[in-house]
Protein backbone atom coordinates (compact mmCIF):
# COMPACT_ATOMS: atom_id res chain seq x y z
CA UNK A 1 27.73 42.45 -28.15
CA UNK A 2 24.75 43.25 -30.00
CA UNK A 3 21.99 41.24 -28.22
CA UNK A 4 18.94 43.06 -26.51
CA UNK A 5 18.27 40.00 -24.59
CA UNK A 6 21.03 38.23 -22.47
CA UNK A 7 21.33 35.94 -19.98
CA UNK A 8 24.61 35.30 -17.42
CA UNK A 9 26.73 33.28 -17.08
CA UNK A 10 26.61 30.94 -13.20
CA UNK A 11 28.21 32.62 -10.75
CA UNK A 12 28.34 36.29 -12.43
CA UNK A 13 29.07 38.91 -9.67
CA UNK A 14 27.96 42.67 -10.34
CA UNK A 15 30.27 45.56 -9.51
CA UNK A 16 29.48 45.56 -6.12
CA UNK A 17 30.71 41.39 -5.81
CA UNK A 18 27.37 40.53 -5.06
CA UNK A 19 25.73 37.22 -7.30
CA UNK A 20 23.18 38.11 -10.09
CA UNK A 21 20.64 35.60 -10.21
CA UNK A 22 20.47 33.53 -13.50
CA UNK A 23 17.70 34.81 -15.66
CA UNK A 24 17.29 36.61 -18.81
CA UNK A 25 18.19 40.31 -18.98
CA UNK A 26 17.95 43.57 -21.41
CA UNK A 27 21.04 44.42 -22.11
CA UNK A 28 20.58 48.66 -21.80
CA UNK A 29 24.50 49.34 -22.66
CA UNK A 30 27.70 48.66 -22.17
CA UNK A 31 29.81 51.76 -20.95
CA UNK A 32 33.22 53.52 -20.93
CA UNK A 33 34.55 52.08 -18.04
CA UNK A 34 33.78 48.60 -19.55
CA UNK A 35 30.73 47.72 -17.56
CA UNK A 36 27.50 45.74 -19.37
CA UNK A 37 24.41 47.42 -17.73
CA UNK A 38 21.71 44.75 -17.65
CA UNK A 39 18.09 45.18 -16.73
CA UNK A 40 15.25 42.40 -15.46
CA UNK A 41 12.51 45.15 -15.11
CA UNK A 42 12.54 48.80 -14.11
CA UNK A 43 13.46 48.66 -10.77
CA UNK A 44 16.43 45.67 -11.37
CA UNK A 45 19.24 46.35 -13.22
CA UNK A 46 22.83 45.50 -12.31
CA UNK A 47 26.43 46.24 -14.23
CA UNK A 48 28.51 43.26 -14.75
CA UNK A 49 31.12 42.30 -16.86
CA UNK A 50 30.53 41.96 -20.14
CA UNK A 51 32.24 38.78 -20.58
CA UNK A 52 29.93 37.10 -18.41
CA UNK A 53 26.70 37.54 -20.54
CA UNK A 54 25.49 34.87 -22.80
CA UNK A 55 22.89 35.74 -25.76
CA UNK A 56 19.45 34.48 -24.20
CA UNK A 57 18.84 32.15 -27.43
CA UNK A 58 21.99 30.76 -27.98
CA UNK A 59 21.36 26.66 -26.82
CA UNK A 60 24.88 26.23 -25.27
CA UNK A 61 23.66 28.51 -22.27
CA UNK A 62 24.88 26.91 -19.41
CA UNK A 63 27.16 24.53 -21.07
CA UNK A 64 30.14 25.95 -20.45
């Protein structure tokens, strides 16, 4: 995925199973082990699968 700015998809978990709240993200990288890293500001970032991320301007956000 090539989008800086993402959003997730309802109900994404991070690595730890916990819920990311719905909201646009950075999208910093996505690594080796298959993790997106995704940032709301400096101090919140979380790793979630990348198959949960949406691009932020693509209108069938939440559609699915």
């Amino acid at each position: 995925m090539s989008y800086d700015n993402v959003s997730v998809k309802p109900e994404t978990r991070n690595h730890k199973g916990f819920f990311v709240q719905e909201n646009d993200y950075k999208l910093m990288q996505i690594d080796a082990s298959g993790w997106a890293l995704i940032c709301l500001d400096d101090a919140v970032c979380h790793y979630v699968d990348p198959d949960d991320l949406l691009a932020s301007n693509d209108p069938s956000n939440g559609m699915e």
